[in-house]
PDB file of N, CA and C in Angstrom:
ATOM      1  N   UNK A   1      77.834  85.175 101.262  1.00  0.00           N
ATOM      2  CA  UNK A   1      77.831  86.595 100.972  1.00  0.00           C
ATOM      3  C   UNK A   1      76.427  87.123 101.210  1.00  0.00           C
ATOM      4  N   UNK A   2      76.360  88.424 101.388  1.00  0.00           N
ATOM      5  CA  UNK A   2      75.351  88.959 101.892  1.00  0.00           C
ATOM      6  C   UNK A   2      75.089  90.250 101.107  1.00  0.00           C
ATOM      7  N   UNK A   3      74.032  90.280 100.028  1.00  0.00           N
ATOM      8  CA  UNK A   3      73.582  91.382  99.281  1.00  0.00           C
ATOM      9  C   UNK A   3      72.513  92.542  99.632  1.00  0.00           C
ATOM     10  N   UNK A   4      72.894  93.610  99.259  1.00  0.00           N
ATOM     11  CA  UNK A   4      71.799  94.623 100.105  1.00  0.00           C
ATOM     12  C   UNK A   4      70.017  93.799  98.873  1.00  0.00           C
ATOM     13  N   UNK A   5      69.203  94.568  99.502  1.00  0.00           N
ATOM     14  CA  UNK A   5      67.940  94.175  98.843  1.00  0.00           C
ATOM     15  C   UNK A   5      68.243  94.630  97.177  1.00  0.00           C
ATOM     16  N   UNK A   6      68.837  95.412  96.915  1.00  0.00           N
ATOM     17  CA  UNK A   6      68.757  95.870  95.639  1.00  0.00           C
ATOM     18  C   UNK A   6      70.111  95.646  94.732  1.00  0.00           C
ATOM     19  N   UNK A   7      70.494  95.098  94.224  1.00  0.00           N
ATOM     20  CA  UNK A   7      72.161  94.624  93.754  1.00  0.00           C
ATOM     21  C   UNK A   7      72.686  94.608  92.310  1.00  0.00           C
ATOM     22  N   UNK A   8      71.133  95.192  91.515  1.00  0.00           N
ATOM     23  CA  UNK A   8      71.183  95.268  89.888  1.00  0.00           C
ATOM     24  C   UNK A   8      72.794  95.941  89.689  1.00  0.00           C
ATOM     25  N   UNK A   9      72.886  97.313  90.339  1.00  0.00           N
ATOM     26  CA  UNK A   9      74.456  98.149  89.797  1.00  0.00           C
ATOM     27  C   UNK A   9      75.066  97.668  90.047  1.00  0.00           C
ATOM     28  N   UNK A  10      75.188  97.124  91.816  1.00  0.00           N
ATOM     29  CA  UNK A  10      76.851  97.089  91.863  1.00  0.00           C
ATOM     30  C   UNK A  10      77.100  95.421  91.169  1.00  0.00           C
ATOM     31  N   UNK A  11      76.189  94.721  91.087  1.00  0.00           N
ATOM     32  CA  UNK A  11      76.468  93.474  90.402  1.00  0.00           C
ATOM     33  C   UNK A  11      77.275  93.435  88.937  1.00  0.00           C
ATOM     34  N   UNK A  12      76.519  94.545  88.086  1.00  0.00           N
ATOM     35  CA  UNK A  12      77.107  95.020  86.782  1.00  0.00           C
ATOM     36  C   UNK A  12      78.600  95.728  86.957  1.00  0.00           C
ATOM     37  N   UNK A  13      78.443  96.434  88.198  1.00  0.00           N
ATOM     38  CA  UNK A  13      80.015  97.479  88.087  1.00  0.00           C
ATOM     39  C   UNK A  13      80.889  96.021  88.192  1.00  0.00           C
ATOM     40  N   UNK A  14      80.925  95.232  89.605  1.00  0.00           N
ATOM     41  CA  UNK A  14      81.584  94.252  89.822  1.00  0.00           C
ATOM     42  C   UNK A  14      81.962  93.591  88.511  1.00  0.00           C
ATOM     43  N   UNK A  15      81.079  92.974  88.325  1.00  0.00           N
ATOM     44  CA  UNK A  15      81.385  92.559  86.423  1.00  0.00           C
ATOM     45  C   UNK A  15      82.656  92.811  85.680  1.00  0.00           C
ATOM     46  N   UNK A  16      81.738  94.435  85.156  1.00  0.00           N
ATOM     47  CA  UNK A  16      82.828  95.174  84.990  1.00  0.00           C
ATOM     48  C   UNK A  16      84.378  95.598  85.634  1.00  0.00           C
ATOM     49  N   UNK A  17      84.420  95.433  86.595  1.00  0.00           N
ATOM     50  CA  UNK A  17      85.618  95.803  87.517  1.00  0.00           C
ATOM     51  C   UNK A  17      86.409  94.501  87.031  1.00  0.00           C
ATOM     52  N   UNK A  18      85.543  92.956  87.488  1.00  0.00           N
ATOM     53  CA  UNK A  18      86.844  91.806  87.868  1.00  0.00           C
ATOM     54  C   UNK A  18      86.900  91.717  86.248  1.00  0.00           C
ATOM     55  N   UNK A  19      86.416  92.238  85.112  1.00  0.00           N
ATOM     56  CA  UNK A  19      87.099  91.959  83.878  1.00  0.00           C
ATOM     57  C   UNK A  19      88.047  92.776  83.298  1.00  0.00           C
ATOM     58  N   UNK A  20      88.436  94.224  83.850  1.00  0.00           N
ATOM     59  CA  UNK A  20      89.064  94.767  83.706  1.00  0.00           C
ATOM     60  C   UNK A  20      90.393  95.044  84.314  1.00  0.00           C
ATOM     61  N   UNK A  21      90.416  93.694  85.653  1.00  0.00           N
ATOM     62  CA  UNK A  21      91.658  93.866  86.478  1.00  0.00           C
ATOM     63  C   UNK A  21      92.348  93.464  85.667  1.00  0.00           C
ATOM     64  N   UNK A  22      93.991  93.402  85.792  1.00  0.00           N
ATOM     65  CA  UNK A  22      95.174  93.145  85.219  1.00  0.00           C
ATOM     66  C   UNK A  22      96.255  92.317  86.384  1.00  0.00           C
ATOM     67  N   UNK A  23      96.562  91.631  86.318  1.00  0.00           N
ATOM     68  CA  UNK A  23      97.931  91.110  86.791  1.00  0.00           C
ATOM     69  C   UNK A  23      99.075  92.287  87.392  1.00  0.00           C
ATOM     70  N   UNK A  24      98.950  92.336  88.495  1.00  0.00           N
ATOM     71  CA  UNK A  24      99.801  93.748  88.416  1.00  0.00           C
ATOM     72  C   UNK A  24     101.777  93.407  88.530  1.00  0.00           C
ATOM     73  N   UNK A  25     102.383  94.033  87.858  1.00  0.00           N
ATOM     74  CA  UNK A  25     103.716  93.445  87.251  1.00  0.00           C
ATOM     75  C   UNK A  25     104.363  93.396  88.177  1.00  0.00           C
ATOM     76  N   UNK A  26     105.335  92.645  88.784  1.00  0.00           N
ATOM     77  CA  UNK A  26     106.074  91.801  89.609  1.00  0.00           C
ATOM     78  C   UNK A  26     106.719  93.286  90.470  1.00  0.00           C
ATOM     79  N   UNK A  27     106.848  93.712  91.140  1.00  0.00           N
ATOM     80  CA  UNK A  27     107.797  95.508  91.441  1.00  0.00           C
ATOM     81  C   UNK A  27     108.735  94.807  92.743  1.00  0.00           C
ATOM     82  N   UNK A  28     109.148  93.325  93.660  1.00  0.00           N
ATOM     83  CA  UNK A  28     109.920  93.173  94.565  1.00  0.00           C
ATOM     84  C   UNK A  28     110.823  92.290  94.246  1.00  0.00           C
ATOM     85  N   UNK A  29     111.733  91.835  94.422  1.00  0.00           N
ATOM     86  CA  UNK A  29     112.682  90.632  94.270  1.00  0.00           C
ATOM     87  C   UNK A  29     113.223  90.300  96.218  1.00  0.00           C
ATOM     88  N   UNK A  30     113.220  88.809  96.200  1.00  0.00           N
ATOM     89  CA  UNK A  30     113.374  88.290  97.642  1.00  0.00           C
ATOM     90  C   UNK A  30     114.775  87.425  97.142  1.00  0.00           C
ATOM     91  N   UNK A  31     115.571  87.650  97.912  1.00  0.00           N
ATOM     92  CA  UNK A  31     116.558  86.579  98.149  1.00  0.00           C
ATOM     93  C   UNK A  31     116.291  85.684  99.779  1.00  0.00           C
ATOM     94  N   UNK A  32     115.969  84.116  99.520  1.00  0.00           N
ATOM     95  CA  UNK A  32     115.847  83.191 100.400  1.00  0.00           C
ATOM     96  C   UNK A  32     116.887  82.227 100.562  1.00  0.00           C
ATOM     97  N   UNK A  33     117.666  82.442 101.494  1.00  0.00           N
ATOM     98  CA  UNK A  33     119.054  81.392 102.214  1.00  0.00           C
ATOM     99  C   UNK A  33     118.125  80.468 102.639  1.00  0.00           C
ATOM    100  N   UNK A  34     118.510  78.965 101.793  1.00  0.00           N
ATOM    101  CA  UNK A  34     118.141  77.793 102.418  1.00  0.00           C
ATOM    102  C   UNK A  34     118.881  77.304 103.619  1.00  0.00           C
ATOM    103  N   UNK A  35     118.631  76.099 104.381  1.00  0.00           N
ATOM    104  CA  UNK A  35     119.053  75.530 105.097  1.00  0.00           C
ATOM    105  C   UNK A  35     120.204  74.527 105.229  1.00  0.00           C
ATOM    106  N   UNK A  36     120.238  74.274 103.779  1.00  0.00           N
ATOM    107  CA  UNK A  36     121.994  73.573 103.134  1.00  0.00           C
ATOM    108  C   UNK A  36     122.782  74.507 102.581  1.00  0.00           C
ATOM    109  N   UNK A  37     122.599  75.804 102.894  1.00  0.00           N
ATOM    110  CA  UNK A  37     123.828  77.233 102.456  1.00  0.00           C
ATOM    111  C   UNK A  37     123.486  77.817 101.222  1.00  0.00           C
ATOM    112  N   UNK A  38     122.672  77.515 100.227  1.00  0.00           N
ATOM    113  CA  UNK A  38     121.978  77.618  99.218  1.00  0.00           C
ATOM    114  C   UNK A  38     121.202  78.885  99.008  1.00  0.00           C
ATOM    115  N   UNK A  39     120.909  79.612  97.963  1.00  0.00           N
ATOM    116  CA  UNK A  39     119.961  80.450  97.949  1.00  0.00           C
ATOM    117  C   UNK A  39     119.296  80.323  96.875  1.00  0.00           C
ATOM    118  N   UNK A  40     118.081  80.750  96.864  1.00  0.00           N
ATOM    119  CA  UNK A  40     117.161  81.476  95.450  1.00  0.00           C
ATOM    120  C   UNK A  40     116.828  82.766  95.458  1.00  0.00           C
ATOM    121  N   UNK A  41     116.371  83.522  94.741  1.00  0.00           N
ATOM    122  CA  UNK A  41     115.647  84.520  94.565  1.00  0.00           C
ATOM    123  C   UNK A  41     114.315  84.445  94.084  1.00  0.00           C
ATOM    124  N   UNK A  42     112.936  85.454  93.915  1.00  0.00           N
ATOM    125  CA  UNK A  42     112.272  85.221  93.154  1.00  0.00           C
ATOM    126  C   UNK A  42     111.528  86.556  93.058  1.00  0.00           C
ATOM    127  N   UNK A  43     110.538  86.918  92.362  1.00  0.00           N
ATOM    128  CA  UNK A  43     109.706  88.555  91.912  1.00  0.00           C
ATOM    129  C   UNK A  43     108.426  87.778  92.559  1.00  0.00           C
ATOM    130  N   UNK A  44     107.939  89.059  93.610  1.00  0.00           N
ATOM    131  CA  UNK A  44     106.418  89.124  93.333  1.00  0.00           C
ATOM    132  C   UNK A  44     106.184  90.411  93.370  1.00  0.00           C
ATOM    133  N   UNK A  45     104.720  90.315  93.719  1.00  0.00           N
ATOM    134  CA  UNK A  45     104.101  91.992  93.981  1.00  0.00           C
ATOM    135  C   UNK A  45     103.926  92.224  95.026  1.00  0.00           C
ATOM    136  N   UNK A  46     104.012  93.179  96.044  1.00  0.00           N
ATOM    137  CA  UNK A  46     103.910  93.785  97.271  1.00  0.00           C
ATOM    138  C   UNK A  46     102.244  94.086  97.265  1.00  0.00           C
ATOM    139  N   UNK A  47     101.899  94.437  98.189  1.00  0.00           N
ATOM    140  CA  UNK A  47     100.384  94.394  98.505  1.00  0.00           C
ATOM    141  C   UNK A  47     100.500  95.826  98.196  1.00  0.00           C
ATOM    142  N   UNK A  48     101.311  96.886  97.741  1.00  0.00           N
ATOM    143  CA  UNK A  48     101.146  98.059  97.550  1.00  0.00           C
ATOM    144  C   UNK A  48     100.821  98.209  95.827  1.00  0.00           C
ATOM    145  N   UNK A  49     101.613  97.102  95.264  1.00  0.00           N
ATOM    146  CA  UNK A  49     101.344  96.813  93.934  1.00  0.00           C
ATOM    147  C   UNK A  49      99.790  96.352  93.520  1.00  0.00           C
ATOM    148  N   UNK A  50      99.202  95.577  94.352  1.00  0.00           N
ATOM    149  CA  UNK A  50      98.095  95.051  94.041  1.00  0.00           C
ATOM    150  C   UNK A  50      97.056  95.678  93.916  1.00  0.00           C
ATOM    151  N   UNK A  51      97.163  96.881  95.390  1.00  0.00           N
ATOM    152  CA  UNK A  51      96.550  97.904  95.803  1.00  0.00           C
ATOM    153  C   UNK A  51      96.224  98.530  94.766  1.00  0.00           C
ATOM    154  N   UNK A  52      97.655  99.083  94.221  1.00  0.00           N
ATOM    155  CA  UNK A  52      97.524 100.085  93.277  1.00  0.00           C
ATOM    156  C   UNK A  52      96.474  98.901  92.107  1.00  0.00           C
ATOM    157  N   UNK A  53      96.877  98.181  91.082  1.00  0.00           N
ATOM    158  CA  UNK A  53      95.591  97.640  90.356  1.00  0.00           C
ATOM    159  C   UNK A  53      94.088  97.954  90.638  1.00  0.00           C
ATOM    160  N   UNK A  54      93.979  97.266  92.156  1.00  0.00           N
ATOM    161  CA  UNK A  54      92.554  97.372  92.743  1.00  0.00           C
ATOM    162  C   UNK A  54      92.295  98.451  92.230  1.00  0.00           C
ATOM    163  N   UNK A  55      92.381  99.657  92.956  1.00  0.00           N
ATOM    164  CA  UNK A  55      92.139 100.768  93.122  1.00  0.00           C
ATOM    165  C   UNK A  55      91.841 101.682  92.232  1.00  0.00           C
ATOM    166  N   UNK A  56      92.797 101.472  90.810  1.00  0.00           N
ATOM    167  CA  UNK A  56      91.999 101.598  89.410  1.00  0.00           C
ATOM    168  C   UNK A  56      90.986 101.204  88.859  1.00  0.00           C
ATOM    169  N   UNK A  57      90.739 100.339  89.303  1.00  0.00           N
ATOM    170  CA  UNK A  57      89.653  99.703  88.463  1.00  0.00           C
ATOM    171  C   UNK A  57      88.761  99.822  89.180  1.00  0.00           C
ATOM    172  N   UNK A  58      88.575  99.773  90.412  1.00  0.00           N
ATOM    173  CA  UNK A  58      87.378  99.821  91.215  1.00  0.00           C
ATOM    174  C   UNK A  58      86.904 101.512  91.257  1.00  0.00           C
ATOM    175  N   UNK A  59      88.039 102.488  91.528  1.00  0.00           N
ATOM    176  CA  UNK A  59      87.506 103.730  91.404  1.00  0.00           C
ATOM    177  C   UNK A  59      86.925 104.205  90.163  1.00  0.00           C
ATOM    178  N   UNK A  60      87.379 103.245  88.555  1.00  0.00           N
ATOM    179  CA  UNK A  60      86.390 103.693  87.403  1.00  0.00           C
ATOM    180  C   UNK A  60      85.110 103.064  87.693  1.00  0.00           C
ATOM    181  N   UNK A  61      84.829 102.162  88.707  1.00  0.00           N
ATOM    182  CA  UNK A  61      83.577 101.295  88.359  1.00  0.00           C
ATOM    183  C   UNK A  61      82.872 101.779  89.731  1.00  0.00           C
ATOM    184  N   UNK A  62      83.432 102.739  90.363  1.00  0.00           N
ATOM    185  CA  UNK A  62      82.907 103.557  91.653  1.00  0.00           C
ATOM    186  C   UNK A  62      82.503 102.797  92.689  1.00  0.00           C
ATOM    187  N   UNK A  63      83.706 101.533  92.782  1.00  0.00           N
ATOM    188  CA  UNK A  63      83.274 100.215  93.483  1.00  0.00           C
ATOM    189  C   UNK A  63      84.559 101.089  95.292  1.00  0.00           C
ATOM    190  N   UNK A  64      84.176 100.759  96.165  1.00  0.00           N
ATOM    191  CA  UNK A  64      84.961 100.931  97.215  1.00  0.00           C
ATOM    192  C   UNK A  64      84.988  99.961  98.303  1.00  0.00           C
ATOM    193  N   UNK A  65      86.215  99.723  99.236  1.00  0.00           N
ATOM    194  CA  UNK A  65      86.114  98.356  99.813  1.00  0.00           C
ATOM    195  C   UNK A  65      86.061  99.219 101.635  1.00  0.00           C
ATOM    196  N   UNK A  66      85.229  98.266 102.513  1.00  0.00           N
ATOM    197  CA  UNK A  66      85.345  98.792 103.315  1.00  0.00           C
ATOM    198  C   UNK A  66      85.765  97.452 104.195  1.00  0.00           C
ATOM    199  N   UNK A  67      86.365  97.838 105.557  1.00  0.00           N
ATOM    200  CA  UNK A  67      86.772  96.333 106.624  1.00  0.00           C
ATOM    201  C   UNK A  67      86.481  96.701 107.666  1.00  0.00           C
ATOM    202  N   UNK A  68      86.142  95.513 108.136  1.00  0.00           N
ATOM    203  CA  UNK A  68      85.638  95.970 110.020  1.00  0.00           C
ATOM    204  C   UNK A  68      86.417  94.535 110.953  1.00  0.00           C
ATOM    205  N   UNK A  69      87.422  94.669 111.467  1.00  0.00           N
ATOM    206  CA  UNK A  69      87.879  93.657 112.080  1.00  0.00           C
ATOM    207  C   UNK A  69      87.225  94.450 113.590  1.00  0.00           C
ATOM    208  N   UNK A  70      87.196  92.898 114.420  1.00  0.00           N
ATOM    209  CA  UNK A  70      86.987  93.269 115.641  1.00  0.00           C
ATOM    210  C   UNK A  70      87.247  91.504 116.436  1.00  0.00           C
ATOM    211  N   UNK A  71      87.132  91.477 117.984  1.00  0.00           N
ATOM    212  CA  UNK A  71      87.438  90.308 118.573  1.00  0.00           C
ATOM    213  C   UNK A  71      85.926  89.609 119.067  1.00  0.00           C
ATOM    214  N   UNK A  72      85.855  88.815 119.114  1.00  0.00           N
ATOM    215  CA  UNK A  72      85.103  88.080 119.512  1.00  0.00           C
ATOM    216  C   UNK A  72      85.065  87.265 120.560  1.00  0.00           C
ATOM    217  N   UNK A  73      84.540  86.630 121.569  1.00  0.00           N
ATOM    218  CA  UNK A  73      84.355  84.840 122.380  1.00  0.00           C
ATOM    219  C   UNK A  73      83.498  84.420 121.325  1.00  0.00           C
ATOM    220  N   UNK A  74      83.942  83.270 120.914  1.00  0.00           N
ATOM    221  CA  UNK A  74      83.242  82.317 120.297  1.00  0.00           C
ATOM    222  C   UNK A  74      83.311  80.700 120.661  1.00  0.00           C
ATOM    223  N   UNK A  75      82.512  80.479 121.723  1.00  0.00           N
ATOM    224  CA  UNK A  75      82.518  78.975 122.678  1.00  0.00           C
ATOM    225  C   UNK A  75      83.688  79.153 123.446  1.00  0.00           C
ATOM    226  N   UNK A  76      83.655  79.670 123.829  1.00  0.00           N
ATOM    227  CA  UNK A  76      85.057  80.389 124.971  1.00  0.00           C
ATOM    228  C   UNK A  76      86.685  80.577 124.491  1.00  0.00           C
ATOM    229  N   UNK A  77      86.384  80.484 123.076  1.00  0.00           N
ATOM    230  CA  UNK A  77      87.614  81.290 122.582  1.00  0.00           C
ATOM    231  C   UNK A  77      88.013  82.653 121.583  1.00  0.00           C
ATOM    232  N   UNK A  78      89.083  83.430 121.950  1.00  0.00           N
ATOM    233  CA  UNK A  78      88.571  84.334 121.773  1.00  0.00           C
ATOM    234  C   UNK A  78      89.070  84.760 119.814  1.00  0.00           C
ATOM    235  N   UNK A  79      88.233  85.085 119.330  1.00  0.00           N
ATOM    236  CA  UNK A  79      88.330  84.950 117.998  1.00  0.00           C
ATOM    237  C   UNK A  79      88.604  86.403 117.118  1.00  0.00           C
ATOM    238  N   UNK A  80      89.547  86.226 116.269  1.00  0.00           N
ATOM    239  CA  UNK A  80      90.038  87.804 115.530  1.00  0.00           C
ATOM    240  C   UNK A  80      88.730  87.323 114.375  1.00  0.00           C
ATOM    241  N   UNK A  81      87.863  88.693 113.847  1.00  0.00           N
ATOM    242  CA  UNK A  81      86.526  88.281 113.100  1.00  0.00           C
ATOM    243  C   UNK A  81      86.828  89.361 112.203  1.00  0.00           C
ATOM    244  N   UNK A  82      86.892  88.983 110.703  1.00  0.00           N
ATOM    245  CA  UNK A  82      86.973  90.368 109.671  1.00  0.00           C
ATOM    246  C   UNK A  82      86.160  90.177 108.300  1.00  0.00           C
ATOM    247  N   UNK A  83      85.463  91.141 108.392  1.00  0.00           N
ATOM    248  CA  UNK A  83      84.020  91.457 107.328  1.00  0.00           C
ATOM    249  C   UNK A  83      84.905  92.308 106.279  1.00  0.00           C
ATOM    250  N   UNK A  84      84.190  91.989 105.342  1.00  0.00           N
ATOM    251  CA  UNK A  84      84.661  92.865 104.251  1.00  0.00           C
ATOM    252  C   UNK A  84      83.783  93.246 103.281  1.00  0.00           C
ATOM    253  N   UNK A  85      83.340  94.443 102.966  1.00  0.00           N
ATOM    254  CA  UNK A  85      82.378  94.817 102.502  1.00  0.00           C
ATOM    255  C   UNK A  85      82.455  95.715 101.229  1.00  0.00           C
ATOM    256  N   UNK A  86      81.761  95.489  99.800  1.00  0.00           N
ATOM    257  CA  UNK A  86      82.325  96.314  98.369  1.00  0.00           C
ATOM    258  C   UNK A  86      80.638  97.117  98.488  1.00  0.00           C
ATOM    259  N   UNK A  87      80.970  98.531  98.242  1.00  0.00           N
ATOM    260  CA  UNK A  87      80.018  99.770  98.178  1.00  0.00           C
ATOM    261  C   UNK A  87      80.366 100.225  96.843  1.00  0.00           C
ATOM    262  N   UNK A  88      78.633 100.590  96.326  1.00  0.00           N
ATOM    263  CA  UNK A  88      78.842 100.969  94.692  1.00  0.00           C
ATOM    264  C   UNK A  88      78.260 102.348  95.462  1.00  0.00           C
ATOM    265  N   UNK A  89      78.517 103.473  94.194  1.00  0.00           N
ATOM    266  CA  UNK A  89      77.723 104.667  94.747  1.00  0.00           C
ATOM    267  C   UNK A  89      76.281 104.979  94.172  1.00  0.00           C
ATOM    268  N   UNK A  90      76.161 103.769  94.021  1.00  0.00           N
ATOM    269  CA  UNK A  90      74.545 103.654  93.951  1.00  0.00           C
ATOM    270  C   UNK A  90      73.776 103.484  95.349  1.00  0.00           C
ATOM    271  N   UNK A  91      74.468 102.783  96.602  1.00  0.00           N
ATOM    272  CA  UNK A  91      74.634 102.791  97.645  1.00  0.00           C
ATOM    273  C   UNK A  91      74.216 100.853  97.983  1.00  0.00           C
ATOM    274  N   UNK A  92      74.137 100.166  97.068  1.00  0.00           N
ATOM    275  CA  UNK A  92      74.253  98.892  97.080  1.00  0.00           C
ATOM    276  C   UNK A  92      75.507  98.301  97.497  1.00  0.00           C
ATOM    277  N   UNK A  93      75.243  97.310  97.973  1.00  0.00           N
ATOM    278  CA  UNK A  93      76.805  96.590  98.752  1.00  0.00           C
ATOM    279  C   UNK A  93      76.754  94.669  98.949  1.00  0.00           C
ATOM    280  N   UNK A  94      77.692  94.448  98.890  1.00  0.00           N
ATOM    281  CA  UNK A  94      77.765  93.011  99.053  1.00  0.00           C
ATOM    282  C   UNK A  94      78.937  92.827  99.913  1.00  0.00           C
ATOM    283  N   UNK A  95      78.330  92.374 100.796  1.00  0.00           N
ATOM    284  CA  UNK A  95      79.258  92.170 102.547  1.00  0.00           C
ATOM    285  C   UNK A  95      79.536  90.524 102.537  1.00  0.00           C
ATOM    286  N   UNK A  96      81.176  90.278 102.315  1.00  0.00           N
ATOM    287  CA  UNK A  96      81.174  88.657 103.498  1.00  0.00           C
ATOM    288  C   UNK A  96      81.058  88.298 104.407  1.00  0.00           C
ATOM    289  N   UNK A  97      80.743  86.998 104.710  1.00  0.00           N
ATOM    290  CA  UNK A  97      80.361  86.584 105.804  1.00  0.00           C
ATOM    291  C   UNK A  97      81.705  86.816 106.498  1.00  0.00           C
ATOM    292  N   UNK A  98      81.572  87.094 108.135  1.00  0.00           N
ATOM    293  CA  UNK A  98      83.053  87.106 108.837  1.00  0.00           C
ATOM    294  C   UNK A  98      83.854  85.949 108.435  1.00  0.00           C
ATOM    295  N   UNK A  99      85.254  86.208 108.373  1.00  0.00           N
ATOM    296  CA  UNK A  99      86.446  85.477 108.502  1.00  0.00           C
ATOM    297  C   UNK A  99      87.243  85.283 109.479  1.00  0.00           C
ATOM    298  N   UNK A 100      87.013  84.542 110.577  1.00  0.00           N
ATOM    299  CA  UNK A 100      87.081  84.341 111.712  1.00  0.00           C
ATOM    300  C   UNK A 100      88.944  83.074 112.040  1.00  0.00           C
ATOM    301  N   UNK A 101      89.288  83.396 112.815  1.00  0.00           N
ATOM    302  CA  UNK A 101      90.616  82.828 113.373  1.00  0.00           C
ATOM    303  C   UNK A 101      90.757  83.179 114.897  1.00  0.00           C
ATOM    304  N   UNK A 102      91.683  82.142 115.402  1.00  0.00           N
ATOM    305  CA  UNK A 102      92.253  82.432 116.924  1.00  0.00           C
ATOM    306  C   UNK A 102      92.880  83.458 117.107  1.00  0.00           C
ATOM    307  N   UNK A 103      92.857  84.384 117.755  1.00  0.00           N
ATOM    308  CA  UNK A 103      93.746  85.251 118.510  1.00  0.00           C
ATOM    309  C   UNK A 103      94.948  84.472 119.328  1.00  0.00           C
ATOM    310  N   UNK A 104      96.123  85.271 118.465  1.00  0.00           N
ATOM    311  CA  UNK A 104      97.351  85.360 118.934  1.00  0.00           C
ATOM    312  C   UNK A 104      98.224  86.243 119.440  1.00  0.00           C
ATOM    313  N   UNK A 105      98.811  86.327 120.352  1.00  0.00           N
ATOM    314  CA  UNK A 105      99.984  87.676 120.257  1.00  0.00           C
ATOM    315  C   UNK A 105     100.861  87.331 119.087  1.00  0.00           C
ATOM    316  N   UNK A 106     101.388  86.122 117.906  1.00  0.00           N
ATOM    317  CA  UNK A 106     102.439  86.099 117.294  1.00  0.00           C
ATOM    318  C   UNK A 106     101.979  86.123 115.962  1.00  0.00           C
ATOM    319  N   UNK A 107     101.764  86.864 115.266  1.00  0.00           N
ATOM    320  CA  UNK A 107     101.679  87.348 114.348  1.00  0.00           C
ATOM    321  C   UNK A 107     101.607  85.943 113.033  1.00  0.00           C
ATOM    322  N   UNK A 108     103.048  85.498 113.568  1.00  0.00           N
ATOM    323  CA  UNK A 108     103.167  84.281 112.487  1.00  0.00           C
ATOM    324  C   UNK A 108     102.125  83.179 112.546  1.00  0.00           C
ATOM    325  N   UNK A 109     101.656  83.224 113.690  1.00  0.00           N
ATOM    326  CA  UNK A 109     101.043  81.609 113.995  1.00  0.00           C
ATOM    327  C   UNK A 109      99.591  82.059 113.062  1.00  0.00           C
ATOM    328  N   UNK A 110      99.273  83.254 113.724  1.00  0.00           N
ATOM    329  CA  UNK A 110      97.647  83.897 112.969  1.00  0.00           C
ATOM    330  C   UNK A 110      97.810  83.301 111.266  1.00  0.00           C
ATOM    331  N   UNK A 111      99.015  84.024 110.920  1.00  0.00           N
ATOM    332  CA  UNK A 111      99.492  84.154 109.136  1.00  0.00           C
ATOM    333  C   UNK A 111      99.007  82.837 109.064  1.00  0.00           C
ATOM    334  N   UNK A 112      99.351  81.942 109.957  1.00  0.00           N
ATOM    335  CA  UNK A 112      99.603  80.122 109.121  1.00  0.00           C
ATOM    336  C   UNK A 112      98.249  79.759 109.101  1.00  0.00           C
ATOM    337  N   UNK A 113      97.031  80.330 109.963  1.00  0.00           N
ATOM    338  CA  UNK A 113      95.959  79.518 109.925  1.00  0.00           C
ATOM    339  C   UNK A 113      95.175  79.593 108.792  1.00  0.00           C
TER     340      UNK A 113
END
């Protein structure tokens, strides 16, 4: 991780923020057909659910997330690269290092790496 020179606030908001998140309550149900004719079901949360959590808590702690995907060559392959960066409005920030994977056209294969 990568901190601006000055990190006293947003270090404290952060604090504050990841102690105030909550579990956000289950809002989807999946039914999964096994492969011997079988099924289960099960609850999670949709990334719209989670969202919503984030987004409370970070807008009381005036925390905001920013992303920068872009492609890369990296030793001659070509690489999907995504930064992610939390801004206090103090104007302090703490950026990750890229998160780097192969470029695919199939969506699924990217998911698995």
């Amino acid at each position: 991780m990568i901190f601006s020179k000055l990190n006293n606030e947003i270090a404290q908001a952060f604090s504050k923020a990841w102690a105030e998140l909550e579990n956000p309550k289950h809002n989807t149900t999946v039914k999964v057909n096994t492969k011997s004719g079988g099924s289960y079901t099960f609850e999670y949360t949709d990334l719209g659910g989670i969202f919503d959590e984030a987004k409370r808590v970070f807008k009381e702690n005036e925390i905001s997330i920013m992303q920068n995907a872009s492609t890369r060559e990296i030793n001659g392959n070509l690489m999907i690269s995504v930064e992610t960066m939390l801004l206090h409005s103090s104007g302090q920030w703490i950026k990750s290092d890229p998160l780097q994977m192969p470029c695919s056209t199939n969506m699924q294969d990217m998911g698995g790496q």
